[in-house]
Protein backbone atom coordinates (compact mmCIF):
# COMPACT_ATOMS: atom_id res chain seq x y z
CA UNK A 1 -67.68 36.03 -68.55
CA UNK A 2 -69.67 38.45 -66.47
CA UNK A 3 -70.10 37.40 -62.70
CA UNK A 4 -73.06 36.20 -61.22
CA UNK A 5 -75.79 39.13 -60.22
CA UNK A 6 -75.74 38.48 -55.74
CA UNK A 7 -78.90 37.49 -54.63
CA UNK A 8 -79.31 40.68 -52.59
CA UNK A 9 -79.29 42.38 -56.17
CA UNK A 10 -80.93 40.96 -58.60
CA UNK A 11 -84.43 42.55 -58.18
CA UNK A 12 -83.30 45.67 -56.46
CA UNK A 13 -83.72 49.63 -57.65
CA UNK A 14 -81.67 51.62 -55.13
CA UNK A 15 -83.43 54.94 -54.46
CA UNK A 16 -80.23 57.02 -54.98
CA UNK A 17 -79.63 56.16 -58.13
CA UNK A 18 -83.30 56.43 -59.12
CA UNK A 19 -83.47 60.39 -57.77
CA UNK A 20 -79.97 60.70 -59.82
CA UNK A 21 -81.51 59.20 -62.98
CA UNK A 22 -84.84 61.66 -62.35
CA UNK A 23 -82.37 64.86 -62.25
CA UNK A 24 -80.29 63.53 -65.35
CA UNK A 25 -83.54 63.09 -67.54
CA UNK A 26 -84.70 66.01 -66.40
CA UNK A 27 -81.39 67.62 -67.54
CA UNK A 28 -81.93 66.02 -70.77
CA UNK A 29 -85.19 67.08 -71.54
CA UNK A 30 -86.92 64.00 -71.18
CA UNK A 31 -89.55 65.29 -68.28
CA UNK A 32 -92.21 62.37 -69.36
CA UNK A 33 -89.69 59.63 -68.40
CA UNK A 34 -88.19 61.54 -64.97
CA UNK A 35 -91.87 61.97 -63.91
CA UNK A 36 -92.37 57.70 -63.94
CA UNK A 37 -89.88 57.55 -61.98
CA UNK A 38 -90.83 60.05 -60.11
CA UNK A 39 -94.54 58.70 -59.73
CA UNK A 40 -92.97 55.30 -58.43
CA UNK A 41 -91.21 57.19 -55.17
CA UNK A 42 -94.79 59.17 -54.81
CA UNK A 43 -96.41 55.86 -54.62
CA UNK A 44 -93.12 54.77 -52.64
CA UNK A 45 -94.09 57.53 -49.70
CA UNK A 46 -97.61 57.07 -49.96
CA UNK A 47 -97.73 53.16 -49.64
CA UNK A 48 -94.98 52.12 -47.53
CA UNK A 49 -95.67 48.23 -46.11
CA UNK A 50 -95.06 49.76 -42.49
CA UNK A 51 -94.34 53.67 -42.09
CA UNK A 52 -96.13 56.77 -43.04
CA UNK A 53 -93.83 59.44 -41.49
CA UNK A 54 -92.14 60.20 -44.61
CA UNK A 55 -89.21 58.31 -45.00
CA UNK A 56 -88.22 56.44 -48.25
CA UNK A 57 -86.21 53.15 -48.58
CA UNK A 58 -82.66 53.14 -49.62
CA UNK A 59 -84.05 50.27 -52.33
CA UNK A 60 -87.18 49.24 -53.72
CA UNK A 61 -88.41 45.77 -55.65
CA UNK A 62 -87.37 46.50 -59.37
CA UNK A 63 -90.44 46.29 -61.59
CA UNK A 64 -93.98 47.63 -62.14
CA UNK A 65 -95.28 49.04 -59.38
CA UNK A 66 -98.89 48.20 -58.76
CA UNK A 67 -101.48 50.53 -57.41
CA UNK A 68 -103.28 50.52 -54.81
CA UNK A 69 -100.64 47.66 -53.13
CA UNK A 70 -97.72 48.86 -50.48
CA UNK A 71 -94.27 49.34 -52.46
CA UNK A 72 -92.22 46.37 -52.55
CA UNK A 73 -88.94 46.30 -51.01
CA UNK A 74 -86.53 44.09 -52.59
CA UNK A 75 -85.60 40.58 -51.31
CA UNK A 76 -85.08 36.91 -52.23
CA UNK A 77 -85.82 33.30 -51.26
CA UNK A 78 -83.29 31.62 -49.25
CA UNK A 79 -82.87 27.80 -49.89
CA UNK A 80 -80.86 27.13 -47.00
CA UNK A 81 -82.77 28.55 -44.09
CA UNK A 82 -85.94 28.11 -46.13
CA UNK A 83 -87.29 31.89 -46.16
CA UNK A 84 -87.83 35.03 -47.51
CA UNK A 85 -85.00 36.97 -46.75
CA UNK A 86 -84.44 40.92 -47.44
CA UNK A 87 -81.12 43.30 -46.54
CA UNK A 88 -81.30 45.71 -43.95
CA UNK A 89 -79.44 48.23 -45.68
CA UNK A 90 -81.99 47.86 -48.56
CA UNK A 91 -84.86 48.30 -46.18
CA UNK A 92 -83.02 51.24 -44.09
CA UNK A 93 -83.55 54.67 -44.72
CA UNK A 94 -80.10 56.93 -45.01
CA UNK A 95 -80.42 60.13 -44.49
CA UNK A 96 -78.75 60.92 -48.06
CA UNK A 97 -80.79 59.07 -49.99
CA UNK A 98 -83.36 61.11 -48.43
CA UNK A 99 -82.31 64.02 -49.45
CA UNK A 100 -81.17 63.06 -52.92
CA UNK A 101 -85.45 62.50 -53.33
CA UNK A 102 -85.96 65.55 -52.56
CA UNK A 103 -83.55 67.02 -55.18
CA UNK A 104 -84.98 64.83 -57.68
CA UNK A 105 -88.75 66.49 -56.50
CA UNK A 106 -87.42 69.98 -56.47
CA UNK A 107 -86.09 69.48 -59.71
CA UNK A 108 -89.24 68.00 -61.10
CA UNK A 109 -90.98 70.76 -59.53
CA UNK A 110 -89.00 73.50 -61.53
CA UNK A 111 -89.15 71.27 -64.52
CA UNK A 112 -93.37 70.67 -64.48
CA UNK A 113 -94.75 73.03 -62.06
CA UNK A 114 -96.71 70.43 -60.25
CA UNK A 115 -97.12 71.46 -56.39
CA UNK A 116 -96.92 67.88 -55.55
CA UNK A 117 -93.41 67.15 -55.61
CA UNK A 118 -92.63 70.49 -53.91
CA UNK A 119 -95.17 69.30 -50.99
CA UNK A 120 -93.04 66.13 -51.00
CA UNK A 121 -90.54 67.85 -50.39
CA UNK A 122 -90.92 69.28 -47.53
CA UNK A 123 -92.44 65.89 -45.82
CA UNK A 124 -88.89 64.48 -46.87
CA UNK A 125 -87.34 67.61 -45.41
CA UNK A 126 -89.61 66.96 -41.64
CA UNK A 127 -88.94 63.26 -41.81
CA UNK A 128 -84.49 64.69 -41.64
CA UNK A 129 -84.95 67.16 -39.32
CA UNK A 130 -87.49 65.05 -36.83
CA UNK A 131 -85.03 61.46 -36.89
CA UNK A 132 -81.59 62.66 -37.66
CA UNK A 133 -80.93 66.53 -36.42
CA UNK A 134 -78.22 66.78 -33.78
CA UNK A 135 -79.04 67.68 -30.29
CA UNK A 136 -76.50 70.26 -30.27
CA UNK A 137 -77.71 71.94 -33.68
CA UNK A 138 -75.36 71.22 -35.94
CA UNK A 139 -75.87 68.07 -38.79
CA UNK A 140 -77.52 65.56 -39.01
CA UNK A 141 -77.11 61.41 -38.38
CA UNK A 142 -76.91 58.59 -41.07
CA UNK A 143 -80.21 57.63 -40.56
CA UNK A 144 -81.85 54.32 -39.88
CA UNK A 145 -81.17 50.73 -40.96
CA UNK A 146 -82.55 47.02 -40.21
CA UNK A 147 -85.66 45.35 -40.38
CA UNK A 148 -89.18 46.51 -39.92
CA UNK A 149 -91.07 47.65 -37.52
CA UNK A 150 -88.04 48.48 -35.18
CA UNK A 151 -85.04 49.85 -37.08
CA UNK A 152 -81.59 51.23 -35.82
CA UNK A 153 -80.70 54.79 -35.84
CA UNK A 154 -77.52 55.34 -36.81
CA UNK A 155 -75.34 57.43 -34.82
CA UNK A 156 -72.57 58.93 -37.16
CA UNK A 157 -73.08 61.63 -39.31
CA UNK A 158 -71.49 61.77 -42.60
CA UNK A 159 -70.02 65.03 -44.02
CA UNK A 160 -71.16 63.65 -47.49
CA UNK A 161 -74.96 63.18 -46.14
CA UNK A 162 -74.76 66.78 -44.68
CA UNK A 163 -74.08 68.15 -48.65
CA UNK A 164 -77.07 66.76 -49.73
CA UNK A 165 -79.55 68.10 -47.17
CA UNK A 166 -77.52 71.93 -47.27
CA UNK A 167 -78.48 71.59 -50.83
CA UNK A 168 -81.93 70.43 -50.90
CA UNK A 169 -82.69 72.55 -47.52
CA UNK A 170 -81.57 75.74 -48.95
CA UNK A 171 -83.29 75.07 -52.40
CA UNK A 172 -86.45 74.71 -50.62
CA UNK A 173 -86.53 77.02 -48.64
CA UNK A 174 -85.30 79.64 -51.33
CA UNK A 175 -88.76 78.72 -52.92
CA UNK A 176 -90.84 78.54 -49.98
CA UNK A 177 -89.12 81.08 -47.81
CA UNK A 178 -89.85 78.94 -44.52
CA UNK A 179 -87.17 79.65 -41.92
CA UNK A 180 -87.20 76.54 -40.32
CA UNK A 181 -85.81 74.66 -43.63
CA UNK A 182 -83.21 77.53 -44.11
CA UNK A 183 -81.92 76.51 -40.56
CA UNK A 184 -82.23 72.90 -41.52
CA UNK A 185 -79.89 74.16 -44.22
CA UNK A 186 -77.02 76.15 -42.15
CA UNK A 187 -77.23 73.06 -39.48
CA UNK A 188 -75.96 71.03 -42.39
CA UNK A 189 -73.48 73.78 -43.96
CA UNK A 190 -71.88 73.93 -40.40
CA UNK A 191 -71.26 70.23 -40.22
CA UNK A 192 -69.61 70.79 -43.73
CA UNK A 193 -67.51 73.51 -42.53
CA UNK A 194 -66.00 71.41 -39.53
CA UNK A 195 -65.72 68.71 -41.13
CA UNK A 196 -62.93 70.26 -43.35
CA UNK A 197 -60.06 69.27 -42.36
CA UNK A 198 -57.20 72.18 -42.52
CA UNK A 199 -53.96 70.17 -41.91
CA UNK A 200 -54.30 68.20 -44.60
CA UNK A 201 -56.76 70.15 -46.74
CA UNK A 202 -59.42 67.27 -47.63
CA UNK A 203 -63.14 66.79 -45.86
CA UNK A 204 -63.31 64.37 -43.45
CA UNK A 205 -65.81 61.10 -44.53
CA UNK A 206 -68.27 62.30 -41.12
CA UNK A 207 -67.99 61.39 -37.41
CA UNK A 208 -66.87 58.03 -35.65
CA UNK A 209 -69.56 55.27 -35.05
CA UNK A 210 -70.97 56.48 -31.63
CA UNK A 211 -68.97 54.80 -29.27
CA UNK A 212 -68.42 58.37 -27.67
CA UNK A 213 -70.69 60.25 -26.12
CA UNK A 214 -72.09 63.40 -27.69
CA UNK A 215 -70.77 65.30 -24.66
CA UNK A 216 -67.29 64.66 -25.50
CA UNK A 217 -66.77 67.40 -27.70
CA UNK A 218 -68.43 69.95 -26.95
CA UNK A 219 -67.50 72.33 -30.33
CA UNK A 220 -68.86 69.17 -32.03
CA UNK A 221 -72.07 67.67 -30.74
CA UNK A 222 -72.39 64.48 -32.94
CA UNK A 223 -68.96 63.13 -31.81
CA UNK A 224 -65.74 63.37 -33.10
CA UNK A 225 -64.30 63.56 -36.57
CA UNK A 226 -63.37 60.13 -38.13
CA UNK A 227 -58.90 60.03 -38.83
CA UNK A 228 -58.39 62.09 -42.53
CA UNK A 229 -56.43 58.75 -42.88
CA UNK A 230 -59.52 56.82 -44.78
CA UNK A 231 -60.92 59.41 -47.24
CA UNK A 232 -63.78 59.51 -49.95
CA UNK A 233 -64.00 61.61 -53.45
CA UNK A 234 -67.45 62.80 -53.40
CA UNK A 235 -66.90 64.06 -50.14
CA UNK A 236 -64.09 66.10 -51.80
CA UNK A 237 -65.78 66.91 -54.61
CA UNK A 238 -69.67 67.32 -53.69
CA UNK A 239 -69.12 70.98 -51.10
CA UNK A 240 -67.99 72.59 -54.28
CA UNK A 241 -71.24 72.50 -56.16
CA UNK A 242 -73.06 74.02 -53.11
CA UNK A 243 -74.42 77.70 -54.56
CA UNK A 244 -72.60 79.25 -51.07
CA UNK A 245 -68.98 76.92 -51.23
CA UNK A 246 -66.83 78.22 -49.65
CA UNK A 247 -63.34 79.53 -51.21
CA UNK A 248 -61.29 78.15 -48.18
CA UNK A 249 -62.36 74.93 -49.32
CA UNK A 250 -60.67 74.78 -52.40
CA UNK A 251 -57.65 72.95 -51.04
CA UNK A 252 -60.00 69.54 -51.01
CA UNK A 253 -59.44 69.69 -55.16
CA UNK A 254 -55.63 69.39 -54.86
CA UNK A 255 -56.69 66.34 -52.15
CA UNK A 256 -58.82 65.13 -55.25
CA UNK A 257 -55.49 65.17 -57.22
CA UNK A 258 -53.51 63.64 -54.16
CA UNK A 259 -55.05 60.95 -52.93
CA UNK A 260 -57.71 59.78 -55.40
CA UNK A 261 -55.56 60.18 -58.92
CA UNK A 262 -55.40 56.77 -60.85
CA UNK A 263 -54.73 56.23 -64.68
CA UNK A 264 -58.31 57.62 -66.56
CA UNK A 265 -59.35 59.29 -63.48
CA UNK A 266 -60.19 59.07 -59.48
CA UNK A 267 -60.58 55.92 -57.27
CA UNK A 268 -63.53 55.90 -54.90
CA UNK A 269 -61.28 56.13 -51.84
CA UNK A 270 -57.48 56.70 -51.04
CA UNK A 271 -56.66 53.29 -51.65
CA UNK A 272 -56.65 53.65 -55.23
CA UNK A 273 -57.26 50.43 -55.86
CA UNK A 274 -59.21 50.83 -59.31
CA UNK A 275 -61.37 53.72 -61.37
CA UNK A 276 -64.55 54.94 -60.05
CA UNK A 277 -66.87 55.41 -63.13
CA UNK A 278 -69.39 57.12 -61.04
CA UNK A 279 -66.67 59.46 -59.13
CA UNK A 280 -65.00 60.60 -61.98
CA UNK A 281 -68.24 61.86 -63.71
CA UNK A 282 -68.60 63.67 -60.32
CA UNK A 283 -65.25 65.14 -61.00
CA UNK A 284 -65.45 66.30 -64.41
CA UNK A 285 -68.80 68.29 -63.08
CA UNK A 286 -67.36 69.84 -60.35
CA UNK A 287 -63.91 70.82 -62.82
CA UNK A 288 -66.58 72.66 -64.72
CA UNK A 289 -68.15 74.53 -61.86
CA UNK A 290 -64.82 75.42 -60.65
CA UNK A 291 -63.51 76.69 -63.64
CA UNK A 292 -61.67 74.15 -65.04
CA UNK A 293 -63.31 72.92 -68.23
CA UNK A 294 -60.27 71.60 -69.87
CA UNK A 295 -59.85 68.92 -66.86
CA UNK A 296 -63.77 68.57 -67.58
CA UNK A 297 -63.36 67.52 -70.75
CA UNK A 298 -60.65 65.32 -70.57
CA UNK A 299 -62.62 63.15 -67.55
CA UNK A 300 -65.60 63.07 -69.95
CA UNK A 301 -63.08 61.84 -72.90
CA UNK A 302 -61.59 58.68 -70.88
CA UNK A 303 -65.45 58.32 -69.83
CA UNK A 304 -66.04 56.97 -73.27
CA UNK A 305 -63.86 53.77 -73.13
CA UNK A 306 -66.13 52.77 -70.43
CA UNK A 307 -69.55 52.74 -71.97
CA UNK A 308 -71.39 49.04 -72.62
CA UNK A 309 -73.02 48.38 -76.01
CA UNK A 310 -76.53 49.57 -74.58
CA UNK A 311 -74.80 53.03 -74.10
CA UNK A 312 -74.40 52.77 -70.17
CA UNK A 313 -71.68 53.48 -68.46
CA UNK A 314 -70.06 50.57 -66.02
CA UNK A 315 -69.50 50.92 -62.29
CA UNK A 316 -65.67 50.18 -62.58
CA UNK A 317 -63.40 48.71 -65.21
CA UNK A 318 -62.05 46.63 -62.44
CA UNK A 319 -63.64 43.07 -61.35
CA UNK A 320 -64.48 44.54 -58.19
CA UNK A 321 -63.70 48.00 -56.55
CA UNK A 322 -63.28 48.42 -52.87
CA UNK A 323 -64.74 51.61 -50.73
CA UNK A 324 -63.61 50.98 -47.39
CA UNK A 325 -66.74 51.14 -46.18
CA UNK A 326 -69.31 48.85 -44.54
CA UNK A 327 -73.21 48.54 -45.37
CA UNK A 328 -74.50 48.28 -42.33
CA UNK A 329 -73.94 48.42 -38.58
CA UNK A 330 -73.76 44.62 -37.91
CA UNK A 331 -71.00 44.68 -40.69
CA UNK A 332 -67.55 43.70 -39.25
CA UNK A 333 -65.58 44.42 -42.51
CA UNK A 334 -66.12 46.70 -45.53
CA UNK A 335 -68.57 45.00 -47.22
CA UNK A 336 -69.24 47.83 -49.52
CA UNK A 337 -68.31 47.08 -53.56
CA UNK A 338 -69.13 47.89 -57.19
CA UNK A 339 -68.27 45.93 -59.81
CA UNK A 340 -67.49 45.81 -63.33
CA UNK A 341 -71.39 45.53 -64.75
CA UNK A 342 -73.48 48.56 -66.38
CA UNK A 343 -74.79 51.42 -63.11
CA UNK A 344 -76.87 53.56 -63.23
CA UNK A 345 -75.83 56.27 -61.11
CA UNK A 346 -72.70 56.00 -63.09
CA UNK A 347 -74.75 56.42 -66.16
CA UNK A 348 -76.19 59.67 -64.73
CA UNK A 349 -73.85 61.23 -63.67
CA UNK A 350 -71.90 61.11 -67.10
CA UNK A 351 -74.72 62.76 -68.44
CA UNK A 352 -75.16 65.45 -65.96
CA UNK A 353 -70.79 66.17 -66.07
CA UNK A 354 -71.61 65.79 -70.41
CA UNK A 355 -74.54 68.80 -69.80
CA UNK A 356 -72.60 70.38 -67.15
CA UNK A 357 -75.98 70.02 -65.05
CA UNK A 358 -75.63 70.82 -61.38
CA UNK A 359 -78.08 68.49 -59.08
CA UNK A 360 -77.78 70.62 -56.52
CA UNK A 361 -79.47 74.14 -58.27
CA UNK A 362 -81.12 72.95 -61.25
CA UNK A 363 -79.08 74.71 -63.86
CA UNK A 364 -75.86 74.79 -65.48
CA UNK A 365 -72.69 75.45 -63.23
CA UNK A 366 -73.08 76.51 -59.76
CA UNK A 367 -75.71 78.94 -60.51
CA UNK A 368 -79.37 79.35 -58.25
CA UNK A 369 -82.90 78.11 -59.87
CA UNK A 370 -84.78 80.96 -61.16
CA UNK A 371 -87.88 81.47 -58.61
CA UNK A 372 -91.06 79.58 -60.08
């Protein structure tokens, strides 16, 4: 019998997986259906309850969305204490997530023309560099989180986070030529490129909490490195769909292979505590952009087994999988999970691995967007 849905879940639509399911539709060559979704975040920026600098929501309200009203953010009524309550996380902005909207506009943008979501862009792109840029130049923080109108900033940086904006910064600014966005993108590449780890070959998850100052290490302005002890797969797997990766990175694949490696696939972390749906799709992409299509297709093949009857894909075979990670910075223990229930982002990135789509240029492999 399926588990309860949490209360913090049952009427949320997390933005990430939203962008992801834009950019897999697109892929598919449904444009009609990537461009409601698409709408929905336009209406998200537009009419936000409380900010207008160009920030979206790491989760919105699940539904219809209602014009002319402020985008709801998700939430739920709380017997006990007898009030609305809503997660911080899901009301947070993470700098990710940010740029993951972006990708989805920049690949609506190639796939419809429409100037709008490339002027989107770029507002997404101002909102990064103005809240989360590094005072020393190189990457950019986790964002905010907590409740409106005062939320946290969040002092770490993660290497993953960094990926995304390189990606969406360089795309832009390939289109629009601006050289402020191109730095915004080499900021970001040069936070990838320290945060691989030589001595053991993998990519670091990002920098420590900020418990040190930024002075500390001086070759590293955000802080330092977190231990290669606790590791993540997309932060293995993501540099190498980058148009510019970089060949000494190739060692983080045989870290894929050492540290992630369970029966069917890759675990989310180094734990290996259960199959990543989601991750595993992420592998079998980047197998294909790295020439490896026979690993590719053999990801894709296990991928089957874990489809529901409605055709998605589920999070995890397991009941629950752990990250290591927490949600937020009140969170004492990892409090980060997916369970065994249908996903979305797991659902599109199957399809984008099955196309060999790459989010980060638009196209097939690892190849650039032709100019519009």
């Amino acid at each position: 019998m399926e588990r309860e849905v949490p209360l913090a879940l049952r009427s949320t639509a997390f933005t990430y997986d939203n962008a992801l399911a834009i950019i897999a539709l697109v892929a598919c060559g449904d444009a009609d259906r990537a461009r409601r979704i698409g709408a929905a975040l336009l209406h998200a920026l537009a009419d936000d309850r409380t900010f207008r600098d160009g920030r979206v929501r790491n989760a919105y309200r699940a539904g219809a969305v209602r014009t002319g009203e402020a985008a709801l953010l998700p939430g739920w009524w709380d017997a006990v204490a007898g009030h609305w309550a809503e997660d911080p996380y899901q009301d947070g902005s993470a700098t990710g997530n940010v740029a993951w909207v972006a990708l989805a506009f920049l690949t609506l943008h190639q796939a419809t023309g429409d100037i709008r979501y490339l002027a989107t862009t770029r507002t997404l792109l101002n909102w990064i560099e103005s809240q989360t840029r590094s005072a020393g130049g190189t990457g950019f923080t986790g964002g905010t989180c907590g409740y409106d109108p005062e939320q946290v900033r969040l002092g770490w940086a993660s290497t993953e986070h960094n990926v995304d904006i390189a990606a969406a910064a360089a795309w832009y600014a390939r289109i629009s030529g601006e050289r402020r966005v191109a730095d915004m993108a080499d900021a970001a590449r040069r936070f990838v490129d320290i945060a691989f780890v030589n001595a053991v070959g993998c990519f670091a998850i990002g920098t420590v909490p900020a418990s040190t100052p930024p002075s500390a290490n001086a070759a590293f302005p955000l802080g330092p490195l977190a231990e290669a002890k606790h590791l993540a797969l997309d932060t293995q797997l993501w540099p190498h769909l980058l148009a510019d990766a970089a060949p000494a990175w190739s060692p983080s694949l045989a870290c894929v292979e050492r540290h992630f490696a369970i029966a069917g696939g890759y675990d989310f972390d180094n734990d290996r505590d259960g199959l990543w749906v989601e991750g595993t799709a992420q592998a079998a992409l980047t197998f294909q952009a790295t020439g490896q299509p026979a690993r590719a297709e053999a990801l894709l093949t296990g991928l089957r087994m874990h489809r529901a009857a409605d055709g998605w894909l589920y999070a995890t075979p397991a009941s629950r999988l752990t990250t290591g990670l927490t949600i937020g910075p009140d969170s004492q223990t990892p409090d980060f999970f997916y369970f065994n229930r249908p996903h979305l982002g797991a659902t599109a990135w199957t399809a984008l691995a099955a196309l060999g789509w790459n989010p980060f240029t638009g196209k097939h492999g690892k190849s650039l967007p032709s100019r519009p």
